[in-house]
N, C-alpha and C. Protein backbone atom coordinates (compact mmCIF):
# COMPACT_ATOMS: atom_id res chain seq x y z
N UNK A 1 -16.27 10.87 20.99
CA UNK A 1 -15.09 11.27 20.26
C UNK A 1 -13.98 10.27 20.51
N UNK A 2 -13.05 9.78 19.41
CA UNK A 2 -11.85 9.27 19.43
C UNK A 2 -10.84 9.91 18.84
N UNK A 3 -9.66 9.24 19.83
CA UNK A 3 -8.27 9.69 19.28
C UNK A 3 -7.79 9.10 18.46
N UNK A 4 -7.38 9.96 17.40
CA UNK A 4 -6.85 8.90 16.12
C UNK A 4 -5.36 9.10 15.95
N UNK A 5 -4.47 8.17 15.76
CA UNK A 5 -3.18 7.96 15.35
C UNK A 5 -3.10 8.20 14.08
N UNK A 6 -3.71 7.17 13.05
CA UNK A 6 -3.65 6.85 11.92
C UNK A 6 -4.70 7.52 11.09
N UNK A 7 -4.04 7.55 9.76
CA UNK A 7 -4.70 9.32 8.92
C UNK A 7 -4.93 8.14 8.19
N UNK A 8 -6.83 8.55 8.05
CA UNK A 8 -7.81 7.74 6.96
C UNK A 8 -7.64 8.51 5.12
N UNK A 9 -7.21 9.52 5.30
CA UNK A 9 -6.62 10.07 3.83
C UNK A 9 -5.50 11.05 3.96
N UNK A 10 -5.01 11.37 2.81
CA UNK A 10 -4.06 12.39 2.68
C UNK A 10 -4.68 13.41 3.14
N UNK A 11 -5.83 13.94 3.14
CA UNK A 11 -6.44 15.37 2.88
C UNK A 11 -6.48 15.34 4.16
N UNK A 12 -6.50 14.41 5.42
CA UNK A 12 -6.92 14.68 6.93
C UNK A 12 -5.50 15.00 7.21
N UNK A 13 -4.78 13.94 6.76
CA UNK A 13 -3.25 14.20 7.10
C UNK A 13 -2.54 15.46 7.01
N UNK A 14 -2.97 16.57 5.46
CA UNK A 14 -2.71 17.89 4.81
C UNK A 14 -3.08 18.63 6.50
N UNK A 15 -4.59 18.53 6.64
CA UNK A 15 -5.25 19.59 7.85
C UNK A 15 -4.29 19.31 8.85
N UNK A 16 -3.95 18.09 9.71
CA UNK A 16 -3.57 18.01 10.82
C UNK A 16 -2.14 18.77 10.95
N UNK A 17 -1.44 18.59 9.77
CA UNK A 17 -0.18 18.95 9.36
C UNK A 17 -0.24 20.73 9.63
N UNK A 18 -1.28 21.62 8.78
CA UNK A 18 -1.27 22.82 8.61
C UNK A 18 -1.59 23.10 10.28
N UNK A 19 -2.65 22.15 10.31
CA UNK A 19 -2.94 23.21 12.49
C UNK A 19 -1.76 23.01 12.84
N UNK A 20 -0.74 21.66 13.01
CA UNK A 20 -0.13 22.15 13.85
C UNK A 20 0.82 23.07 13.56
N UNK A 21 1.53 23.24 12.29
CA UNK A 21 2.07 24.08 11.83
C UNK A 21 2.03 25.95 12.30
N UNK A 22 0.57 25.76 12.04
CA UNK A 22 0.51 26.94 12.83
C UNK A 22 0.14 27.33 14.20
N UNK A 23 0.27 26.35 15.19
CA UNK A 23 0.73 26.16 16.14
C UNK A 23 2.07 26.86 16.51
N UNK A 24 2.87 25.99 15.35
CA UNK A 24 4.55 26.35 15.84
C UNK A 24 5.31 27.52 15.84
N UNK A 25 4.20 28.24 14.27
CA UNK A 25 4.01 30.20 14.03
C UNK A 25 3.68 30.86 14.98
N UNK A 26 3.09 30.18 15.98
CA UNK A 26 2.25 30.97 16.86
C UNK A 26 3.13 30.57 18.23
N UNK A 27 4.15 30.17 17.87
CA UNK A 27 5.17 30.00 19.61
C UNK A 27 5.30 28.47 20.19
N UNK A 28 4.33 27.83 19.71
CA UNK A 28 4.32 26.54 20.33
C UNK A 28 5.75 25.84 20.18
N UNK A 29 6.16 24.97 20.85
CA UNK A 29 7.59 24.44 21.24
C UNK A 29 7.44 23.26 20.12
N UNK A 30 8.42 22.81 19.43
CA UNK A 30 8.53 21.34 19.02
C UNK A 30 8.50 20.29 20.12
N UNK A 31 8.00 19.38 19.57
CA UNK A 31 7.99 17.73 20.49
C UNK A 31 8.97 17.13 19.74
N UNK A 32 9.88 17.39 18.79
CA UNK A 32 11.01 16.18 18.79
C UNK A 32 11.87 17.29 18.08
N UNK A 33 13.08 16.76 17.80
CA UNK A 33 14.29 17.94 17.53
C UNK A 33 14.22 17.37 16.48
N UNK A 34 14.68 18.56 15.43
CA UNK A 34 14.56 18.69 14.13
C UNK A 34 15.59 19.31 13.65
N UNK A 35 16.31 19.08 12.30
CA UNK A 35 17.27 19.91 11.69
C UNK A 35 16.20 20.65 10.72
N UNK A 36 15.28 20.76 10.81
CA UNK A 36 14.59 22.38 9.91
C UNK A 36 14.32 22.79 10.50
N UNK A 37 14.05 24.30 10.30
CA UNK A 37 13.29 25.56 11.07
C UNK A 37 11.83 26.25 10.56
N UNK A 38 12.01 25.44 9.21
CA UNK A 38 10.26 25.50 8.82
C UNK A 38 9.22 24.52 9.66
N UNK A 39 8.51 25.43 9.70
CA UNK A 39 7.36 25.22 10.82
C UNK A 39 6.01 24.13 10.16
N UNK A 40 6.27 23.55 8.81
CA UNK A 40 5.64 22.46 8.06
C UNK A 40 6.45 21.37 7.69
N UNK A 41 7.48 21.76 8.02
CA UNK A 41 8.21 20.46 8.17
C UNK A 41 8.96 19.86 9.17
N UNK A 42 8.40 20.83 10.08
CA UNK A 42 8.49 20.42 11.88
C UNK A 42 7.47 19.77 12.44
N UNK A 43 6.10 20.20 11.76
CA UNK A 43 4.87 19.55 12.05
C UNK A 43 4.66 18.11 11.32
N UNK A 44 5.52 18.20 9.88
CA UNK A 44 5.61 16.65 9.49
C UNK A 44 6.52 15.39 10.57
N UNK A 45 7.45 16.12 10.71
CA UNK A 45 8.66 14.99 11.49
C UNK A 45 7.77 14.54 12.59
N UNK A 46 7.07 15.41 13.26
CA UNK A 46 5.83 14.97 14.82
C UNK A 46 5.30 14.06 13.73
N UNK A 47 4.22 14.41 13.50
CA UNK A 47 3.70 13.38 12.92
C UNK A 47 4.39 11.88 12.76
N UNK A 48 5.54 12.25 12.19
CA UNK A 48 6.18 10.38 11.64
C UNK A 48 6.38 10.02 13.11
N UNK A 49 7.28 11.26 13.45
CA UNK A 49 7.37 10.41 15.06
C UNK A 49 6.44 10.32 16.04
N UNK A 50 4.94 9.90 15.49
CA UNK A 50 3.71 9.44 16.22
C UNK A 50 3.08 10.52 17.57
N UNK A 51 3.67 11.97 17.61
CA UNK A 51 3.80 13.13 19.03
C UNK A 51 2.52 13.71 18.57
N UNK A 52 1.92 13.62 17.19
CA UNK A 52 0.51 14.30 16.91
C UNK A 52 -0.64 13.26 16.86
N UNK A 53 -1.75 13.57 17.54
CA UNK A 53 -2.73 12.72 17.35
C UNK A 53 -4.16 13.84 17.13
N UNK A 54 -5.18 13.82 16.41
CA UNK A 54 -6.41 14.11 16.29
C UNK A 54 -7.56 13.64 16.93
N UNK A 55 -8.35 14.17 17.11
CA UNK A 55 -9.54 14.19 17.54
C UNK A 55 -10.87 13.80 16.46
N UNK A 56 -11.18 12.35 16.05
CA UNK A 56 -12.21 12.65 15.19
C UNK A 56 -13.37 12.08 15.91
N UNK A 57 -14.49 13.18 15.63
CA UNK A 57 -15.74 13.32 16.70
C UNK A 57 -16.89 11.80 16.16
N UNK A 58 -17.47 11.00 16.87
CA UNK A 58 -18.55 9.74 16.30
C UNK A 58 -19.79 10.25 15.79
N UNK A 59 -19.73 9.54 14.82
CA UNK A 59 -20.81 9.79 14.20
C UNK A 59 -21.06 11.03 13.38
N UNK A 60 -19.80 11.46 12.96
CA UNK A 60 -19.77 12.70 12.20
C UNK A 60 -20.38 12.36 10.62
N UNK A 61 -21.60 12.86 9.99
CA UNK A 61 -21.97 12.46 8.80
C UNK A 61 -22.06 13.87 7.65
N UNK A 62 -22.00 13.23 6.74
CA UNK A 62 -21.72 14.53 5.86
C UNK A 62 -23.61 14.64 5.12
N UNK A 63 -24.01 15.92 5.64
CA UNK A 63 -26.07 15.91 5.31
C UNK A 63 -25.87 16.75 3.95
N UNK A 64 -26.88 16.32 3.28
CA UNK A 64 -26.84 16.78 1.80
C UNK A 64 -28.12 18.21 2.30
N UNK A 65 -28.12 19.02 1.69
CA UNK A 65 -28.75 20.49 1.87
C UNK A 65 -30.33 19.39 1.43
N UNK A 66 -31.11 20.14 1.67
CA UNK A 66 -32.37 19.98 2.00
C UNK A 66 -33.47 20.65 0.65
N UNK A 67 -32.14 21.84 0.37
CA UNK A 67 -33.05 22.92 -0.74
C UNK A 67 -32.82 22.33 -2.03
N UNK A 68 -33.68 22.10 -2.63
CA UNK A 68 -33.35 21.36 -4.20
C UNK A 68 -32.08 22.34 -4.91
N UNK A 69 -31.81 22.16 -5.92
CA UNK A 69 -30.83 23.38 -6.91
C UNK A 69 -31.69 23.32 -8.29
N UNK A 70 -31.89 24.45 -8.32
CA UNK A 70 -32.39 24.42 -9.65
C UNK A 70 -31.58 23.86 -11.47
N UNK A 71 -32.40 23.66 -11.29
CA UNK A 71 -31.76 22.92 -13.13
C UNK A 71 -30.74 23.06 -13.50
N UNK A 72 -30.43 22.56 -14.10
CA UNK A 72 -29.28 23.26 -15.10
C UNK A 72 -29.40 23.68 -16.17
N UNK A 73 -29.44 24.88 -17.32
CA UNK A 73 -30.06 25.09 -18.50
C UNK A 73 -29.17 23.58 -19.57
N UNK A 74 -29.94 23.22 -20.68
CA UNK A 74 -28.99 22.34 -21.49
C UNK A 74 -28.62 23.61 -22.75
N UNK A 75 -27.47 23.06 -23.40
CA UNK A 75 -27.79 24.24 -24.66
C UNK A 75 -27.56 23.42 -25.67
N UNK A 76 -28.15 23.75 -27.00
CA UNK A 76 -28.09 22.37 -27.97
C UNK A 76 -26.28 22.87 -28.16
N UNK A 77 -25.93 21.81 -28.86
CA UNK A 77 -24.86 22.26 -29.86
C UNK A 77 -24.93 22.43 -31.00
């Protein structure tokens, strides 16, 4: 496993954003002072200011299912 700084897409960036977010719902303290009190845009400001980092695990691969899918019907037009 490595620690990652830097967000390989928006969509990792979206997740990291929402955990910690609800982190902050759930009591957790801010790591940098903020003039909002929303708890997604407390978890953004960490972020810019580099206080969040992720965990992405090696060798994580995405396996295609094994079970065929059946057809698809065609229909004329």
């Amino acid at each position: 496993m490595s620690i990652e700084q830097d967000f390989d897409s928006n969509f990792r960036y979206v997740l990291v954003a929402a955990r910690r977010a609800r982190q902050l719902q759930n009591g957790a303290e801010p790591l940098v002072s903020t003039r909002s009190r929303k708890a997604c845009r407390v978890a953004q400001d960490e972020i810019a200011a580099g206080k969040i980092a992720y965990v992405k695990p090696e060798g994580a691969k995405v396996l295609k299912p094994e079970v065929e899918a059946p057809d698809i019907p065609k229909f004329a037009s």
